[in-house]
Protein backbone atom coordinates (compact mmCIF):
# COMPACT_ATOMS: atom_id res chain seq x y z
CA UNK A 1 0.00 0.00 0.00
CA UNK A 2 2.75 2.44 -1.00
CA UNK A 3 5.17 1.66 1.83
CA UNK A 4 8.88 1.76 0.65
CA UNK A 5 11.43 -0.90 1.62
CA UNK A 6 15.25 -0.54 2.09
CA UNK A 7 17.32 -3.34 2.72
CA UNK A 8 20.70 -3.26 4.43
CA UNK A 9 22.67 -6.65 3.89
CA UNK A 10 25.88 -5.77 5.72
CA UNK A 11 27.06 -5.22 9.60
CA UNK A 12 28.49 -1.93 8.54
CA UNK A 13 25.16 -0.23 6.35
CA UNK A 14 23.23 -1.28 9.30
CA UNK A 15 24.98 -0.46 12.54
CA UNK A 16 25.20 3.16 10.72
CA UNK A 17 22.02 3.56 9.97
CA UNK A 18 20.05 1.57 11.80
CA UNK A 19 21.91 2.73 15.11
CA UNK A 20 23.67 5.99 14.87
CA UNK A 21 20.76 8.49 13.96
CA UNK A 22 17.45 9.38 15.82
CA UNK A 23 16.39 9.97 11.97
CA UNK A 24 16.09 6.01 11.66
CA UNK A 25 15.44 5.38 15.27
CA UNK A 26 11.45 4.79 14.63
CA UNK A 27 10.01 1.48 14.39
CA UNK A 28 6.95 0.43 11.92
CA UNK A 29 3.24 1.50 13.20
CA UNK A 30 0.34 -1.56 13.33
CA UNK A 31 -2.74 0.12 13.62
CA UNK A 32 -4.59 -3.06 14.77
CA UNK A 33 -1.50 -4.19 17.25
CA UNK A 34 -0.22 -0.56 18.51
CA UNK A 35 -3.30 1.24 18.71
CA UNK A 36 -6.32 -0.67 19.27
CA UNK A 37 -5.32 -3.65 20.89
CA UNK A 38 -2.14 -1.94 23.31
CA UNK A 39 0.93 -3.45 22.38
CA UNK A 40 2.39 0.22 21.53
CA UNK A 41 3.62 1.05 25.07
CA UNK A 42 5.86 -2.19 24.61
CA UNK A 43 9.33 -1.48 23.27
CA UNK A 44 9.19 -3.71 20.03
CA UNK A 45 6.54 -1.20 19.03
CA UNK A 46 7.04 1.78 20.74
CA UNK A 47 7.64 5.22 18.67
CA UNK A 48 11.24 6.84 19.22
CA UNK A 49 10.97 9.55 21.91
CA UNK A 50 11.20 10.24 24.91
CA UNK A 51 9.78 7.49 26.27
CA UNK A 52 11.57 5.05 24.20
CA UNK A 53 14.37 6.57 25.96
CA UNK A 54 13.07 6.27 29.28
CA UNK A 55 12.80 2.59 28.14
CA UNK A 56 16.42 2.15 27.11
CA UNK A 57 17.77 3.73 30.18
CA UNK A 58 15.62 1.83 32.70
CA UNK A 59 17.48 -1.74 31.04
CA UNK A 60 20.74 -0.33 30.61
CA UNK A 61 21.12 1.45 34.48
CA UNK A 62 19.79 -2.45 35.80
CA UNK A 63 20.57 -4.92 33.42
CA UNK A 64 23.22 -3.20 31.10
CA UNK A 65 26.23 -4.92 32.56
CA UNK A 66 27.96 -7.98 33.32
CA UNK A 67 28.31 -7.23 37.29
CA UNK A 68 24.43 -5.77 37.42
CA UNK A 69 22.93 -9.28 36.55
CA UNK A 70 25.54 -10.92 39.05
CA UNK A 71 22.87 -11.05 41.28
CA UNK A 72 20.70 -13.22 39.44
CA UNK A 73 23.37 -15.70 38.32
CA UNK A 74 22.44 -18.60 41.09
CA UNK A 75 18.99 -18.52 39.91
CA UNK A 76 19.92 -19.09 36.52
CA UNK A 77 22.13 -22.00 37.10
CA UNK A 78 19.24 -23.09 39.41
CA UNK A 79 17.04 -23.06 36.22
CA UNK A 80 19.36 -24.47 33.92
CA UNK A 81 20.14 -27.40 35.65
CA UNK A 82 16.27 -28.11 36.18
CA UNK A 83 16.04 -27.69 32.71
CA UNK A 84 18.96 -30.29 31.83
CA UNK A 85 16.88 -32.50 34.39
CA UNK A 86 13.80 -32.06 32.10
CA UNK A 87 15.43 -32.50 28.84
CA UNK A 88 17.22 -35.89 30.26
CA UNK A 89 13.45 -37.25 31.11
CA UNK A 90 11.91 -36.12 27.78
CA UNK A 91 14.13 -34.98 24.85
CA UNK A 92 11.48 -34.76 22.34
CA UNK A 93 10.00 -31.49 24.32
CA UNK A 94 13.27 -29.80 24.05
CA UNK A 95 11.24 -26.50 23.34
CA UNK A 96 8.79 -26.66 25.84
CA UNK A 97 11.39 -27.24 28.34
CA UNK A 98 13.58 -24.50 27.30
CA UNK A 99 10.68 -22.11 26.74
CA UNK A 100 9.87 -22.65 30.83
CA UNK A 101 13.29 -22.14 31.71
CA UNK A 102 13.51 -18.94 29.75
CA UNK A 103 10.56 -17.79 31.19
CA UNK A 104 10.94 -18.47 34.97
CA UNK A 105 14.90 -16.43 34.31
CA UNK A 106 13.24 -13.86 33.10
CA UNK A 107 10.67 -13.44 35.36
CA UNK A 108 12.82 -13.97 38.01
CA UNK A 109 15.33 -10.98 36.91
CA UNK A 110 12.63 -8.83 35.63
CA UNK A 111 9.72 -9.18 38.85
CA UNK A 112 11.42 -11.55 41.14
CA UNK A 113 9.29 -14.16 40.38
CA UNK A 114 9.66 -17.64 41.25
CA UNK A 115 7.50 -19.85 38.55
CA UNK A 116 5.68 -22.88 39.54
CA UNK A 117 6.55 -25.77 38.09
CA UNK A 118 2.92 -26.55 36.76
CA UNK A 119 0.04 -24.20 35.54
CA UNK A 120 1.80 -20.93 36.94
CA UNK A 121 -0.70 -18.32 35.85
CA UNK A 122 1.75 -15.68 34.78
CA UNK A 123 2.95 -17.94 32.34
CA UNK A 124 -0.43 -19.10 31.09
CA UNK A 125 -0.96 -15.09 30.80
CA UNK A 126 2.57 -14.60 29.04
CA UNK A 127 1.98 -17.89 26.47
CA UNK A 128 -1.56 -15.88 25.63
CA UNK A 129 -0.11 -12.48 24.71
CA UNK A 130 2.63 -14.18 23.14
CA UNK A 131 0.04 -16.33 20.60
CA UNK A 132 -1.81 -13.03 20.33
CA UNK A 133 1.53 -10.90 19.23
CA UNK A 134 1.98 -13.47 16.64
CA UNK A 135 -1.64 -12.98 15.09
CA UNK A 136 -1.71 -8.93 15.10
CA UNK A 137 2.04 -9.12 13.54
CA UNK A 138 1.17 -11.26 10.57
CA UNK A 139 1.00 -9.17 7.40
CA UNK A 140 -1.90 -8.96 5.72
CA UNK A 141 -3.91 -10.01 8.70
CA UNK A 142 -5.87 -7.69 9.31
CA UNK A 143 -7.19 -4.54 6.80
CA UNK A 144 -7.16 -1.86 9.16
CA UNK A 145 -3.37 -2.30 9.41
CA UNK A 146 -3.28 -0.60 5.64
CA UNK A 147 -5.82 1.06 5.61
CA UNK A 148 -5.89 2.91 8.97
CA UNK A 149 -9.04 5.16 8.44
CA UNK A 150 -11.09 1.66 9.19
CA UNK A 151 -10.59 2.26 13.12
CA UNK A 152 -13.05 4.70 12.66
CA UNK A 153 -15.56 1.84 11.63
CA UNK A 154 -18.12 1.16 14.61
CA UNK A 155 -18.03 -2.41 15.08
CA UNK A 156 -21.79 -3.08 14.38
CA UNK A 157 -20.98 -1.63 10.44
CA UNK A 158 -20.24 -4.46 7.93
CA UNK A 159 -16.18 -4.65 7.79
CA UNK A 160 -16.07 -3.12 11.29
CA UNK A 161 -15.83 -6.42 13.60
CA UNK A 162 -12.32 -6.63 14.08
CA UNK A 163 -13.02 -4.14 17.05
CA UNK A 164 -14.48 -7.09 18.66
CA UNK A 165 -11.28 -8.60 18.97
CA UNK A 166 -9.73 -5.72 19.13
CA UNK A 167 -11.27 -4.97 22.64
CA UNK A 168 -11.02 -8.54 23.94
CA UNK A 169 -7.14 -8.89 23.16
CA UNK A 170 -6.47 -5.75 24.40
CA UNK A 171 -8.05 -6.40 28.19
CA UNK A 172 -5.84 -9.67 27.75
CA UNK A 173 -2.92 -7.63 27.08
CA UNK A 174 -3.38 -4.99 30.12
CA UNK A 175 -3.72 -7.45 32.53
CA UNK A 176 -0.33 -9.66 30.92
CA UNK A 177 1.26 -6.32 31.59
CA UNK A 178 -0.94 -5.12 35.02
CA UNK A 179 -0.74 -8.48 36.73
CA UNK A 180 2.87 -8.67 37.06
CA UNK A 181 4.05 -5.55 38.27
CA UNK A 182 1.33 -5.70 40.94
CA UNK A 183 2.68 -8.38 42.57
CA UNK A 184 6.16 -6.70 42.55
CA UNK A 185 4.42 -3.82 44.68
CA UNK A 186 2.86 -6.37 46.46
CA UNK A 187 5.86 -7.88 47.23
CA UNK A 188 8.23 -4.68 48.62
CA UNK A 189 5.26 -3.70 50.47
CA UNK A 190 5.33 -7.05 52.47
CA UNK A 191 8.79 -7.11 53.11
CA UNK A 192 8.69 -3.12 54.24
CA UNK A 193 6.22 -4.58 56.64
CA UNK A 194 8.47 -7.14 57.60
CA UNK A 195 11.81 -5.06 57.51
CA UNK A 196 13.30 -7.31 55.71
CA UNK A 197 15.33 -6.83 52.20
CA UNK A 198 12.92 -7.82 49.26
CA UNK A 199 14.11 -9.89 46.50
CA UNK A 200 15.71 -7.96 43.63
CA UNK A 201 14.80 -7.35 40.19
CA UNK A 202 14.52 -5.25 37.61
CA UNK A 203 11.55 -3.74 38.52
CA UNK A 204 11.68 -3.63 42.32
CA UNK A 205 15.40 -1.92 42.13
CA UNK A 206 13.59 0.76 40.46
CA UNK A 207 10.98 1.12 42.31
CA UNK A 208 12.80 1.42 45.47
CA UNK A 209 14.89 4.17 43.62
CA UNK A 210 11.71 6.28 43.36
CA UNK A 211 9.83 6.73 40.27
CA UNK A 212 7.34 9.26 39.01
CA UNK A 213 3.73 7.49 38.44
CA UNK A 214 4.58 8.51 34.76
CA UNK A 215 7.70 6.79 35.06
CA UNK A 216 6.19 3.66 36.91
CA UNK A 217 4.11 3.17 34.15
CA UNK A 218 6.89 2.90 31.82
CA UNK A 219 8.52 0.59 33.78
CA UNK A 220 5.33 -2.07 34.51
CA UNK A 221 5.73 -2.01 30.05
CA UNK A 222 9.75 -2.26 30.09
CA UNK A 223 9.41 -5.21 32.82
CA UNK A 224 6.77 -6.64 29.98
CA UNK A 225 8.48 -6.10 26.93
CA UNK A 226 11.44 -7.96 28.63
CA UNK A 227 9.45 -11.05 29.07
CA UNK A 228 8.05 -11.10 25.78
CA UNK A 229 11.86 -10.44 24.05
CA UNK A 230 13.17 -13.38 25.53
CA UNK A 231 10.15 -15.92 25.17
CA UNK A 232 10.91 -17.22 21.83
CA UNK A 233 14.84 -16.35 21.47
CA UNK A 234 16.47 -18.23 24.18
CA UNK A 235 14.27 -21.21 23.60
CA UNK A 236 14.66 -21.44 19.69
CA UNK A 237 18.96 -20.68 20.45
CA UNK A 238 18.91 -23.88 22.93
CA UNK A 239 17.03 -26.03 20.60
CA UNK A 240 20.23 -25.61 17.94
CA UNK A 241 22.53 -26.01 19.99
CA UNK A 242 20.89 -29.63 20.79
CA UNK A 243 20.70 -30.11 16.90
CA UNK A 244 24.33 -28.55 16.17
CA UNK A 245 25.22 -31.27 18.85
CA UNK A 246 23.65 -33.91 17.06
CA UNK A 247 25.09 -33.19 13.50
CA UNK A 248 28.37 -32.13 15.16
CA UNK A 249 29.57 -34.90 17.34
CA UNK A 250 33.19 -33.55 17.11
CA UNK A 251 32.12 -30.01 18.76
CA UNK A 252 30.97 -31.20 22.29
CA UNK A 253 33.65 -33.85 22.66
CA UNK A 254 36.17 -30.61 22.37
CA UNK A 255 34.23 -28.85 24.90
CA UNK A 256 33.88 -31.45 26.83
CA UNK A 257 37.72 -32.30 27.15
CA UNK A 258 37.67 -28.18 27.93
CA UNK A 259 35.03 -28.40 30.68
CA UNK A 260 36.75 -31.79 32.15
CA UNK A 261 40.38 -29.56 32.48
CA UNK A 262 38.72 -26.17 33.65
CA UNK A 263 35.91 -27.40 36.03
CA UNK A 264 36.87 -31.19 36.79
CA UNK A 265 34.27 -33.91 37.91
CA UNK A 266 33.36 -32.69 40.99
CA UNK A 267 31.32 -29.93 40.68
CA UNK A 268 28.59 -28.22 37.87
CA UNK A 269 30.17 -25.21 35.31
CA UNK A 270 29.04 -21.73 37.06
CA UNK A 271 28.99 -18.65 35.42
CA UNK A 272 32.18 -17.85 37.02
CA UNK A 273 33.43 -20.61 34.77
CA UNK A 274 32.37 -18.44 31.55
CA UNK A 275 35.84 -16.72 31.20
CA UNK A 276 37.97 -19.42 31.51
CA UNK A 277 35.53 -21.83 29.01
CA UNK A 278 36.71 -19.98 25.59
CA UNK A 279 35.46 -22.65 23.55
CA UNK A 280 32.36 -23.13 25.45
CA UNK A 281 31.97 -19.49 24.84
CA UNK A 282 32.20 -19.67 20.95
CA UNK A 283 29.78 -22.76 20.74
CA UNK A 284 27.36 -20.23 22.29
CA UNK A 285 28.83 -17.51 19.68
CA UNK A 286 28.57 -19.55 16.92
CA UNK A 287 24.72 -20.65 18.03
CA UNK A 288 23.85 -16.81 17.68
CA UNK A 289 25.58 -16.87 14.36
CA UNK A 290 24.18 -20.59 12.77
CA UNK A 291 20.70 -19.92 13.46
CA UNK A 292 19.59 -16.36 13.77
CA UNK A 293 15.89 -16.07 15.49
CA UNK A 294 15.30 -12.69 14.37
CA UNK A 295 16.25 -12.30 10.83
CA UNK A 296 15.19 -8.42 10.39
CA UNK A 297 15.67 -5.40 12.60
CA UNK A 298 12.74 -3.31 11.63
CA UNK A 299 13.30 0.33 11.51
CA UNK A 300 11.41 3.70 9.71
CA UNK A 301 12.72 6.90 9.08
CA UNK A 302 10.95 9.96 11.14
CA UNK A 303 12.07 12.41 8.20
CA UNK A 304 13.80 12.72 5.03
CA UNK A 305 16.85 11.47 5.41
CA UNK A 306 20.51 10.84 2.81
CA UNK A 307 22.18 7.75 4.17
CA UNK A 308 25.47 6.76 2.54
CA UNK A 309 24.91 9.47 -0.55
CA UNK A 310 21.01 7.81 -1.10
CA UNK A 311 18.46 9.44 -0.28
CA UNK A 312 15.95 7.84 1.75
CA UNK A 313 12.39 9.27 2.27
CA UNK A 314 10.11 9.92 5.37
CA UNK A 315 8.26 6.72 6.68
CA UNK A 316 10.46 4.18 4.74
CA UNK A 317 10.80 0.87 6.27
CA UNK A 318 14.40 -0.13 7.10
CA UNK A 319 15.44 -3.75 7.51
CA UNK A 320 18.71 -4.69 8.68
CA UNK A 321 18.93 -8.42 7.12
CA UNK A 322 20.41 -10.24 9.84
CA UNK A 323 19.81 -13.43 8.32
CA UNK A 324 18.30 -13.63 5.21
CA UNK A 325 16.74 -16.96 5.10
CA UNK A 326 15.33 -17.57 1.13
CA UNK A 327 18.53 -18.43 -0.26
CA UNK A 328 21.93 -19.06 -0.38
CA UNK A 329 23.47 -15.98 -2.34
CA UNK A 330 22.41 -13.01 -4.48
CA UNK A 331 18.41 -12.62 -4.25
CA UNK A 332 16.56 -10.72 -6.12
CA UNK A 333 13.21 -8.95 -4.80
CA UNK A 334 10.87 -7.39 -6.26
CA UNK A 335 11.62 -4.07 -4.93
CA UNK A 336 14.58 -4.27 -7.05
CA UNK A 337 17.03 -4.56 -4.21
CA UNK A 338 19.57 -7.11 -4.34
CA UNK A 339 20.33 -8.87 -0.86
CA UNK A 340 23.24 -10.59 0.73
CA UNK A 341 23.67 -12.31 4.39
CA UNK A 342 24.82 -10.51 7.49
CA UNK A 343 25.37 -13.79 9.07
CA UNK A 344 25.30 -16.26 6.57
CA UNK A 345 27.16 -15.27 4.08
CA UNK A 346 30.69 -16.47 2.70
CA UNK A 347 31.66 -12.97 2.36
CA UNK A 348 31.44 -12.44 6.17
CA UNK A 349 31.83 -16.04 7.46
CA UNK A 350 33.48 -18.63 5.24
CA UNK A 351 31.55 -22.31 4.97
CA UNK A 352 28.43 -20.38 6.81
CA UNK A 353 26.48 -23.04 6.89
CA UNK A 354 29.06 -25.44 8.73
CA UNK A 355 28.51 -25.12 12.64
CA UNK A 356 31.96 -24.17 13.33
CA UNK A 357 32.96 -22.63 16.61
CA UNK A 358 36.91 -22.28 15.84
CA UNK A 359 36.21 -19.93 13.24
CA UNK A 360 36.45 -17.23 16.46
CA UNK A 361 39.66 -18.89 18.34
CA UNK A 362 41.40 -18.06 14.95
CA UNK A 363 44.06 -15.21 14.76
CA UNK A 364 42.09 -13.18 12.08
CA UNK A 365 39.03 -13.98 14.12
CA UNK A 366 35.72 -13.51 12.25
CA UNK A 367 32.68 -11.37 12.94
CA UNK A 368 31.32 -11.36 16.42
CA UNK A 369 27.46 -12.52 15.89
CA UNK A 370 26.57 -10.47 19.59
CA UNK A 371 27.40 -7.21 16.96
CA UNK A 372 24.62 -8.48 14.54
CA UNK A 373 22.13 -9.72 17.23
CA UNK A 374 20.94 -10.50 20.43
CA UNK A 375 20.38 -13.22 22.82
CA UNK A 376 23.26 -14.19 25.60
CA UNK A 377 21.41 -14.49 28.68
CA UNK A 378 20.99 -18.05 30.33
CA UNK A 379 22.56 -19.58 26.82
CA UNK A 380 25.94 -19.99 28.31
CA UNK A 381 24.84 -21.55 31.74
CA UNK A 382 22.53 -23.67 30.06
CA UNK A 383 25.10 -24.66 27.08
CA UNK A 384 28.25 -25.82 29.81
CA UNK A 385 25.72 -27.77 32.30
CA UNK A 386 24.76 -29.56 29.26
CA UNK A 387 27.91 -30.29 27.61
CA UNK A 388 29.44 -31.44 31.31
CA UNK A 389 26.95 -33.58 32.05
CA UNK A 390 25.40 -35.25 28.92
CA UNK A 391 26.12 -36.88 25.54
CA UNK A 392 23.98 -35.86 22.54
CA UNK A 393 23.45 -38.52 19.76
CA UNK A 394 21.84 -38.56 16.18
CA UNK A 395 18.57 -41.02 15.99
CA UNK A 396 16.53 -41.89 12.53
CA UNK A 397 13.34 -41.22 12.61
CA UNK A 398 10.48 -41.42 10.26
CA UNK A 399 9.51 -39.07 7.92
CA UNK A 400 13.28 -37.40 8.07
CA UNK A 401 16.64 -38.53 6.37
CA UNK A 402 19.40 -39.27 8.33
CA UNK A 403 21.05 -36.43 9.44
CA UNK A 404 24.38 -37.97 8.42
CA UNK A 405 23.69 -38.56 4.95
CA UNK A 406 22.78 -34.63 5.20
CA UNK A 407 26.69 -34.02 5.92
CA UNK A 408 29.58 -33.91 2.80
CA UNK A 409 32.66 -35.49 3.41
CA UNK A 410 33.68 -32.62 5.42
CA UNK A 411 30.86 -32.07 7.70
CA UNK A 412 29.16 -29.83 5.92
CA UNK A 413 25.63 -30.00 5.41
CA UNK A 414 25.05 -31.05 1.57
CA UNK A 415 21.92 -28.83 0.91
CA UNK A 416 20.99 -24.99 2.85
CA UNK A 417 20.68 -25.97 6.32
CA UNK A 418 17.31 -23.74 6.40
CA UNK A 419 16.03 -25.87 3.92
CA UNK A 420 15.96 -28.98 5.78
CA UNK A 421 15.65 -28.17 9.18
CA UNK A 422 14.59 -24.45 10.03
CA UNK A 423 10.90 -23.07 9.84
CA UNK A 424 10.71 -19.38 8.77
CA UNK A 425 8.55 -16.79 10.16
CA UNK A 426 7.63 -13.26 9.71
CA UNK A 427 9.29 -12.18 13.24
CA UNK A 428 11.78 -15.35 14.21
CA UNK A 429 12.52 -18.84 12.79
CA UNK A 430 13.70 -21.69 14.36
CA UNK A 431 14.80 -25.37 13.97
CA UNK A 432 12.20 -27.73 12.74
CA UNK A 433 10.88 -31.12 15.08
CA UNK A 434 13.94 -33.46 15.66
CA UNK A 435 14.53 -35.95 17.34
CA UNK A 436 17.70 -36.73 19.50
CA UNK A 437 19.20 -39.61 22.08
CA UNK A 438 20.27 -37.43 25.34
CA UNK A 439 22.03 -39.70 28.02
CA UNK A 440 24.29 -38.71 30.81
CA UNK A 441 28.18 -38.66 30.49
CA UNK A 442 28.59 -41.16 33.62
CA UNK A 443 27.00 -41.60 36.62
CA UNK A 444 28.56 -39.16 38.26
CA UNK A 445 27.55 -36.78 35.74
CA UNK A 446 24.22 -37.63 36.80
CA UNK A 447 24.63 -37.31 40.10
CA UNK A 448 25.48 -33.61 39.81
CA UNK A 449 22.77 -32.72 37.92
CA UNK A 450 20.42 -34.84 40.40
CA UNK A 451 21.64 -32.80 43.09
């Protein structure tokens, strides 16, 4: 409906103008998402200003450093090693058991919220908004998103019901946001009672700080767009790294000779392991880089704007192509706009599609994926517990080849690996149903991780 595209297929085109101008700094409007049902006060759709800013500054003062999320680091190896628990009863939920762990970190960090192991209601909330987000931010879905003069429809008018569901998803999405951040006040009020310190988090730090009730209302919609960030990312990243494992048995047995040195038998990897674990630290690198959730950073210019000597109108959409998932080299679209991987492509990373963690212990290292995209968080807990503690093994199933007979003589996969084993989405994509044998190293692997 007239909007213009831009595509930036390199690190460099992107970081400058995707990142260093406020003239790029907007993100694309959904009249049916951002308007009518709420989800414009959360950051993913949020309009640059000031209290996008406000948003930015709340995560970076609390969260925006290594030594700030010290705090939390127990309860994510806590969580990780339940999760290794769950995925050595059942490795065919893999997702499910990931997508828990992920949640009870981050509502731990963000609320200081311990999860329930069954039925917790904040995540039966969370799981809601998050099927919801993926309805209002399919394209096409709904008219009103192109045409925006249709909010102005009364629902009883032919054409007009989408207000229907526009009201009903958006009480859904006030009280995924509400709920929460009442039971942080909740929470420091009880323990002012008491005397006592309260548990920290994001969102109770802040609080305790002092905050304007304008400012407190920012924060209850950072605190929820930090859930909702990390709901799909860290559980689709943890799922490849069990499939890299499987198609990569020579990876984790060179980790696993690391871990053995650096931690020994007697204990589990901590995250004061993580600087003295480099190779553990560039399978979690290289899971960023192999499979990218989010393919496209979405941005739109606020004005008229010349980037590079083009010149790029007001309200153009801007997509930094992270991972550009149709193809293998040049594409062309029909905007006329010919695009290249960030990620993926042998111009930036040689052999991309080979899961290859050495290609950053190298002198002339290669491209650090963290540049490109996001996503560290529990990964690297998660990623040592598992590789000190269990074995990960291919198994045939039906309906699938072989993953072996997918590998060349050199290990690489014969055909794209998104071909074969990665679904595509408008917002992330993520590895396909597999199946994989997940036993512990020894029984005194098992111990630790019983413990």
């Amino acid at each position: 409906m007239g909007t213009r595209y831009v595509v930036l297929n390199t690190l460099k085109a992107t970081n400058d103008v995707l990142e260093k101008s406020a003239v790029t700094s907007n993100r694309p409007h959904f009249t049916m998402g951002g308007d009518l049902v709420g989800w414009g006060n959360s950051m993913i759709f949020l309009q640059y200003g000031d209290t996008y800013r406000k948003h930015r500054k709340f995560f970076h003062q609390q969260i925006g450093t290594r030594s700030s999320l010290e705090v939390f680091y127990l309860a994510e190896e806590e969580r990780a090693t339940q999760f290794l628990r769950n995925v050595l009863k059942n490795p065919d939920d893999i997702v499910v058991h990931s997508r828990g762990t992920a949640g009870s970190v981050i509502l731990k960090i963000s609320l200081g919220y311990s999860v329930k192991e069954d039925g917790d209601p904040l995540v039966e909330m969370a799981n809601k908004a998050m099927h919801n987000f993926s309805v209002i931010t399919t394209p096409g879905r709904f008219l009103v998103d192109m045409l925006p003069i249709l909010q102005n429809l009364h629902e009883w008018f032919p054409g007009g019901g989408f207000h229907r569901d526009a009201r009903r998803w958006r009480k859904m999405v006030s009280e995924t946001a509400d709920t929460p951040h009442q039971f942080v006040l909740e929470h420091l009020a009880r323990f002012l009672w008491l005397m006592v310190m309260a548990t920290p988090s994001f969102t109770s730090r802040l609080l305790q700080e002092g905050v304007t009730p304008e400012d407190e209302e920012i924060l209850k919609w950072a605190s929820f767009s930090m859930y909702m960030g990390g709901y799909d990312t860290t559980p689709f990243t943890l799922s490849a790294f069990f499939l890299a494992m499987t198609v990569y048995p020579e990876v984790p047995k060179k980790a696993q000779a690391e871990i053995d040195a650096v931690v020994g038998h007697e204990r589990l990897p901590t995250m004061g392991d993580r600087d003295t674990l480099p190779y553990v630290n560039t399978i979690c690198k290289e899971l960023l880089r192999w499979n990218v959730v989010i393919p496209l950073a979405m941005h739109v210019t606020i004005q008229d704007e010349i980037c590079d000597g083009y010149f790029i109108l007001k309200g153009t959409c801007l997509l930094g192509n992270i991972w550009f998932v149709a193809a293998q080299s040049w594409v062309y679209l029909r905007s006329h706009i010919w695009c290249r991987f960030i990620l993926s492509g042998p111009k930036t990373y040689p052999d991309p599609e080979v899961f290859n963690p050495e290609r950053f212990l190298v002198e002339d290292q290669q491209l650090d994926p963290r540049e490109a995209c996001f996503g560290w968080g529990s990964i690297f807990i998660c990623v040592a517990i598992a590789l000190a503690t269990l074995d990960v093994s291919r198994m045939v199933w039906s309906g699938y080849r072989s993953m072996a007979s997918r590998r060349g003589s050199y290990g690489e996969f014969s055909g794209p690996l998104w071909s074969g084993f990665v679904k595509t989405g408008w917002i992330c994509s993520h590895v396909k149903p597999f199946k994989c044998r997940v036993v512990p190293r020894s029984k005194k692997a098992e111990d630790l991780l019983q413990t």
